[in-house]
Protein backbone atom coordinates (compact mmCIF):
# COMPACT_ATOMS: atom_id res chain seq x y z
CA UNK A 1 0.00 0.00 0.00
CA UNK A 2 1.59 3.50 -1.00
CA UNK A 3 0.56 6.76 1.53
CA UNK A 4 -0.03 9.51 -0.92
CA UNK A 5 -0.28 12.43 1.52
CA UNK A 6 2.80 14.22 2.20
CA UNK A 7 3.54 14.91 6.15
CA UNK A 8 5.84 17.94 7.29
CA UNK A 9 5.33 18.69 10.97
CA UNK A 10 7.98 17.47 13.36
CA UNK A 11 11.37 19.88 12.31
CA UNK A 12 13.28 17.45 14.75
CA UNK A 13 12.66 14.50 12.41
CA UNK A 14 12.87 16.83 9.20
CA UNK A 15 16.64 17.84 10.63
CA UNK A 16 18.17 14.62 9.75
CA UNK A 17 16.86 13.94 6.71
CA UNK A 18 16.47 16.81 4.23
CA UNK A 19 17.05 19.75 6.61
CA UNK A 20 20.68 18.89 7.64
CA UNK A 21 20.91 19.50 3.58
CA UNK A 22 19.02 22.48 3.05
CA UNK A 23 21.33 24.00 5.99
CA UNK A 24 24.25 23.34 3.36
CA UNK A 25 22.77 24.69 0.31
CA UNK A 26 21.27 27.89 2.03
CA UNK A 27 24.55 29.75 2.75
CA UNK A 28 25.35 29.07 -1.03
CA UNK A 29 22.20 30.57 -2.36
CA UNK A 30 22.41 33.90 0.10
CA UNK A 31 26.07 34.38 -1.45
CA UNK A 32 24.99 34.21 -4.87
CA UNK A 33 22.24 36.33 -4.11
CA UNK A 34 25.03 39.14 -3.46
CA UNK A 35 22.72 41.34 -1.55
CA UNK A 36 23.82 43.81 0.60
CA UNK A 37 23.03 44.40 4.53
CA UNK A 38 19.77 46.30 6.34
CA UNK A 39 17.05 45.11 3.71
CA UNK A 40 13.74 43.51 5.08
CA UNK A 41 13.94 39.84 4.26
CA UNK A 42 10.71 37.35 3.72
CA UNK A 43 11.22 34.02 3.53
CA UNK A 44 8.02 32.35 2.42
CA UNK A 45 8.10 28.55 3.39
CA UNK A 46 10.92 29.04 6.01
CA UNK A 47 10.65 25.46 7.31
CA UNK A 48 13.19 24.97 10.67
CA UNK A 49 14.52 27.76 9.54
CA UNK A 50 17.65 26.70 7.64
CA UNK A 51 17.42 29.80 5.06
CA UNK A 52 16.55 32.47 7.74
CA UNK A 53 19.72 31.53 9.93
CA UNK A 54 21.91 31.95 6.74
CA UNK A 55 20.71 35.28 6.03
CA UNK A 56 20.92 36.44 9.63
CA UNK A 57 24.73 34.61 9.62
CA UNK A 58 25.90 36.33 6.49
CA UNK A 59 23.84 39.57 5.46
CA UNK A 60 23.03 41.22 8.51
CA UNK A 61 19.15 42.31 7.66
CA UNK A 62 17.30 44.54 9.23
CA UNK A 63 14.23 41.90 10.05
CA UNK A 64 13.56 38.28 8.53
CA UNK A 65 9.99 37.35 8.75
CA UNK A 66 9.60 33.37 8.13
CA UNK A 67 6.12 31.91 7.14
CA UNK A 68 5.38 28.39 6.85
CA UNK A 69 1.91 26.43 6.94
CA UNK A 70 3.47 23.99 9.44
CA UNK A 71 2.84 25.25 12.61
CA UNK A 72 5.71 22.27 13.74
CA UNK A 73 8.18 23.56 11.55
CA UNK A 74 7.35 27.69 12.36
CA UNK A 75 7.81 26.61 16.36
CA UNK A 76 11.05 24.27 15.71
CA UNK A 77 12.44 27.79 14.29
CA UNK A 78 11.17 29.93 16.81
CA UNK A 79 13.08 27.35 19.44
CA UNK A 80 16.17 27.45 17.33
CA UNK A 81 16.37 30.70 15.27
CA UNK A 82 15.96 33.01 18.16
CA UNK A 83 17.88 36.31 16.79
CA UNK A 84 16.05 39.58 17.88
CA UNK A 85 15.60 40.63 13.93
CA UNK A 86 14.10 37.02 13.36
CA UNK A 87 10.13 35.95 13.83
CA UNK A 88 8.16 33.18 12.28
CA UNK A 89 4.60 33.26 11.50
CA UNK A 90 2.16 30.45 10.31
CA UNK A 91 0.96 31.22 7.35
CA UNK A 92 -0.05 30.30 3.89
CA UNK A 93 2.62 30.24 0.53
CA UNK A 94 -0.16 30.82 -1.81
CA UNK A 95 -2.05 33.72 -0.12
CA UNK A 96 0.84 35.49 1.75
CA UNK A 97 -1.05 37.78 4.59
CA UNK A 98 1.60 41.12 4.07
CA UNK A 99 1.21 44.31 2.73
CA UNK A 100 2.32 44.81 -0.80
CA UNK A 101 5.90 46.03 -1.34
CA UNK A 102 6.63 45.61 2.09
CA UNK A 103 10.11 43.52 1.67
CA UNK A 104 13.42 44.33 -0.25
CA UNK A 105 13.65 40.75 -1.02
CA UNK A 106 11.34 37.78 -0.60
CA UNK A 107 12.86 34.14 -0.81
CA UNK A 108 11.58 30.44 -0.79
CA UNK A 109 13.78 27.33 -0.34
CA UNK A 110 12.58 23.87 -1.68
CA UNK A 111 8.89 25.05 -1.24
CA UNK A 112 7.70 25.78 -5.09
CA UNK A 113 7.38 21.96 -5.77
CA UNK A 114 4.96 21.35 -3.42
CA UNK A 115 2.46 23.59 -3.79
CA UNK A 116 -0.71 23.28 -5.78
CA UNK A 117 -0.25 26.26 -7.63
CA UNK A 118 3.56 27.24 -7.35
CA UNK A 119 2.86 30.24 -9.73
CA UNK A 120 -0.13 31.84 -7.50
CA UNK A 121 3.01 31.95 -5.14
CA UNK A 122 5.75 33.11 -7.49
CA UNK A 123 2.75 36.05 -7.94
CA UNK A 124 2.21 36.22 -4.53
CA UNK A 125 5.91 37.11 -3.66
CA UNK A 126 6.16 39.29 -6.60
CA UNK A 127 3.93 41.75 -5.28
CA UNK A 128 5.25 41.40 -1.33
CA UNK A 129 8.37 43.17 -2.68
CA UNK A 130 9.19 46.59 -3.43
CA UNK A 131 9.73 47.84 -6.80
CA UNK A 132 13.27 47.00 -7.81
CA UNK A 133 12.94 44.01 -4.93
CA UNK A 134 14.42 40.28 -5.42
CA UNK A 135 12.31 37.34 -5.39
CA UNK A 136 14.84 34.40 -5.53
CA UNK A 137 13.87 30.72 -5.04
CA UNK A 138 15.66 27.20 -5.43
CA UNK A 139 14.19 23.64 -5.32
CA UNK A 140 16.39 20.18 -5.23
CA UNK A 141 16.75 18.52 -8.64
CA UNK A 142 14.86 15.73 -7.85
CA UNK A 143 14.82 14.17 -11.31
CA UNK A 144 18.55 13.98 -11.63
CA UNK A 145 20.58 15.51 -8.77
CA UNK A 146 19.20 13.84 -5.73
CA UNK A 147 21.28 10.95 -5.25
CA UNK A 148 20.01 10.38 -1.69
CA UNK A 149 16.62 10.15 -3.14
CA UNK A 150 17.28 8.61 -5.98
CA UNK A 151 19.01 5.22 -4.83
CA UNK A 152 15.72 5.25 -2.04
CA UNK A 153 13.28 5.48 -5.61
CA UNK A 154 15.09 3.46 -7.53
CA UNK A 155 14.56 0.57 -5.17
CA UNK A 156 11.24 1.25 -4.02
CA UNK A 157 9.93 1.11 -7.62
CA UNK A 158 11.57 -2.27 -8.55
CA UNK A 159 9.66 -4.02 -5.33
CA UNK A 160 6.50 -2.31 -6.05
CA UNK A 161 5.82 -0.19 -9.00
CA UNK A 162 3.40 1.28 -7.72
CA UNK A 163 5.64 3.47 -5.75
CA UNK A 164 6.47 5.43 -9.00
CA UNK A 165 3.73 7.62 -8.00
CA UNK A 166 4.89 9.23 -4.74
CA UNK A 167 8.69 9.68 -6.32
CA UNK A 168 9.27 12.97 -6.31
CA UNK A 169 11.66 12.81 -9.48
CA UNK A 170 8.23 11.69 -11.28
CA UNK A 171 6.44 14.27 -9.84
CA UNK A 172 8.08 17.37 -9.84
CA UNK A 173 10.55 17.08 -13.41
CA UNK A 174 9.41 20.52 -14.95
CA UNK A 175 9.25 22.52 -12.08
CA UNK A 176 12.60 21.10 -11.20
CA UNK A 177 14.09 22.14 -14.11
CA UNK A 178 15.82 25.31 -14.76
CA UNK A 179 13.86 25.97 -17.93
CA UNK A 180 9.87 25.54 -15.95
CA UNK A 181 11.64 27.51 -13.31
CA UNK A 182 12.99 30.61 -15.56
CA UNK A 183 9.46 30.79 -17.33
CA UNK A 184 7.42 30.52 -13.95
CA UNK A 185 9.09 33.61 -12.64
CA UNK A 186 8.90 35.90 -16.16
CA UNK A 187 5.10 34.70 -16.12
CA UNK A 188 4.79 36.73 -12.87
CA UNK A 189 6.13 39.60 -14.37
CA UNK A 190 9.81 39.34 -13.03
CA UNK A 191 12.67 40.85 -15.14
CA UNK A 192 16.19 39.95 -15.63
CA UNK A 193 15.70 36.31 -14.35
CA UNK A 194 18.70 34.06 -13.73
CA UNK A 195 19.21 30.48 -13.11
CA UNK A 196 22.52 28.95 -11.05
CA UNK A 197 23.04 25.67 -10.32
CA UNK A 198 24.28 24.43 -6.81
CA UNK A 199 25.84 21.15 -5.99
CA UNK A 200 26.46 20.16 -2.58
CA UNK A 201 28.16 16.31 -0.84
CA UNK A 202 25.86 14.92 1.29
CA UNK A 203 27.91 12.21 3.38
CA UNK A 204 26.86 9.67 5.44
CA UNK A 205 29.06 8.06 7.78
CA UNK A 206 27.35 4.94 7.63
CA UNK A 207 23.90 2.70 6.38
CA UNK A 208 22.14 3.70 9.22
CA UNK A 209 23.32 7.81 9.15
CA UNK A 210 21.14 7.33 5.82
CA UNK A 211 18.26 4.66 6.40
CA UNK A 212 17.14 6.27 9.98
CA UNK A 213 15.85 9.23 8.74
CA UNK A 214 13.22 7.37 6.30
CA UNK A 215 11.49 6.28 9.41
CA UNK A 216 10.69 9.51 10.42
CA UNK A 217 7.61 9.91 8.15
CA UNK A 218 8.58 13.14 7.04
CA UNK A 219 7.92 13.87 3.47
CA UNK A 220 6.98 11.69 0.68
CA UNK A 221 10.15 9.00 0.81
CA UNK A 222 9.60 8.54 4.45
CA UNK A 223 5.92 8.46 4.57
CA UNK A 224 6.08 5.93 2.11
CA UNK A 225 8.40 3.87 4.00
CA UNK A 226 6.09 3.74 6.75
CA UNK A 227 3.20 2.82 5.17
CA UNK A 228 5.01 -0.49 4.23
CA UNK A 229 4.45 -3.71 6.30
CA UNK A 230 7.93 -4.46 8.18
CA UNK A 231 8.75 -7.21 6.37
CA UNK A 232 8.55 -4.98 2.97
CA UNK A 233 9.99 -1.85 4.73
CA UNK A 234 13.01 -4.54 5.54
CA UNK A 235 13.21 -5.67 1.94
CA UNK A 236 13.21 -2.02 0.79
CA UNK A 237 15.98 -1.44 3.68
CA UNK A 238 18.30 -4.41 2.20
CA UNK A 239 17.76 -3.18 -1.20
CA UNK A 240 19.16 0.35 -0.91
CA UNK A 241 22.01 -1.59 0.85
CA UNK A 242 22.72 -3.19 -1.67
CA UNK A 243 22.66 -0.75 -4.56
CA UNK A 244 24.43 2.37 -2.07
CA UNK A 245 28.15 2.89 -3.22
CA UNK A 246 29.58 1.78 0.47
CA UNK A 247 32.89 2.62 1.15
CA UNK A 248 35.35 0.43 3.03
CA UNK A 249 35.20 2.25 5.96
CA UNK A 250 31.36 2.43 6.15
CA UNK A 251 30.97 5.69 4.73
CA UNK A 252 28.78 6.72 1.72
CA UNK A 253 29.60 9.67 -0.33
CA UNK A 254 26.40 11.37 -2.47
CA UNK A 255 25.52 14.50 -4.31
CA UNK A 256 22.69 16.83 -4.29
CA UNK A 257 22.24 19.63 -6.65
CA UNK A 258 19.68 22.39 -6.38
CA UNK A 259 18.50 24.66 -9.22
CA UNK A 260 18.38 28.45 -7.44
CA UNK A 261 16.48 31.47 -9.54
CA UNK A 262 16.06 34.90 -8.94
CA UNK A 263 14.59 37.82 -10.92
CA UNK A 264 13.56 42.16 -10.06
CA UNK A 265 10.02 43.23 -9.66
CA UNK A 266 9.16 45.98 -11.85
């Protein structure tokens, strides 16, 4: 049986499997960004928070505000993100509750795919910012640049096809690729878009450093992996194992590349 919701709620079981990555790629996006200190900073989708604690660690704003629709998530960052020019709000993507042209810059990390209507958001964030404003987003390349992901898909599918359905590579290949993600922010009126590429290692020092966190039920990979009887769930286990690139020493070395775009309002 395949779970086709998708569950994110508990940031301390989100840490370890996707957010411990996201805290690697944010830092990378802010620097491309190249913007410069004292703007007002929106980060729609803020999750745990990885995005807002790179901007406060390397841009010195004058406020962040982080929404997210997961009330878990928005109080795991209010717990750990606790700089005075930081505050978290619940809140929804796709109808952002803020005054028009209220930011200098309004940013979303590995949100876009996941939404029902990703443009109404793109639109959304367009008009939060001020004239001249950035709206900057990036999202993981889930059809190609996953690897994490990918070795967990690859073996789900060949036990039970049926799994096909919840991979994310299968569900999200044109908005995860640069060329859906260029024309989703010139159709809300952005100019000068750009595109950049960022490719991160995501180590594990062993099996378990990268099975565990697929038990947390967080997200569609673990949530599937949950739904499975234990016997199934063990045969899935064994064969990741047996497909990983394992080291001698234990360790297993992946990649992960994001696709980051920004463009100016008018």
């Amino acid at each position: 049986m395949t779970q086709r919701s998708t569950t994110w709620a508990a940031g301390d079981l989100y840490e370890p499997y996707v957010g411990r990555w996201s805290r690697k790629v944010a830092p990378r996006f802010v620097d491309w960004l190249g913007l410069g200190p004292q703007l007002k900073w929106l980060d729609v989708g803020c999750g745990t928070g990885a995005l807002t604690q790179a901007l406060l660690d390397q841009v010195q704003p004058a406020s962040v505000l982080g929404i997210d629709a997961s009330a878990g998530f928005v109080g795991h960052a209010r717990a750990h993100v606790t700089h005075p020019r930081a505050s978290f709000e619940v809140g929804d993507a796709q109808a952002l509750a803020v005054a028009p042209g209220s930011f200098d810059a309004v940013v979303t990390g590995l949100v876009l795919n996941f939404l029902p209507d990703p443009g109404r958001a793109v639109a959304g964030m367009a008009r939060a910012v001020k004239p001249g404003g950035t709206v900057a987003a990036y999202v993981w390349d889930y059809a190609g640049g996953m690897e994490l992901m990918r070795y967990f898909w690859s073996a789900a599918v060949e036990l039970d096809p049926a799994a096909a359905a919840l991979d994310e590579g299968r569900r999200f290949p044109a908005l995860c690729a640069p060329e859906r993600l260029e024309a989703l922010f010139a159709d809300a009126g952005l100019s000068g878009v750009e595109l950049h590429a960022i490719e991160i290692e995501t180590p594990f020092k062993d099996f378990d450093d990268y099975w565990l966190p697929f038990l947390g039920g967080q997200g569609p990979a673990p949530g599937y992996a949950m739904s499975l009887s234990e016997e199934d769930r063990d045969r899935l286990r064994e064969r990741i194992r047996e497909a990983l690139p394992v080291r001698a020493d234990g360790g297993i070395a992946l990649q992960a590349r994001a696709w980051a775009v920004r463009g100016r309002a008018g």
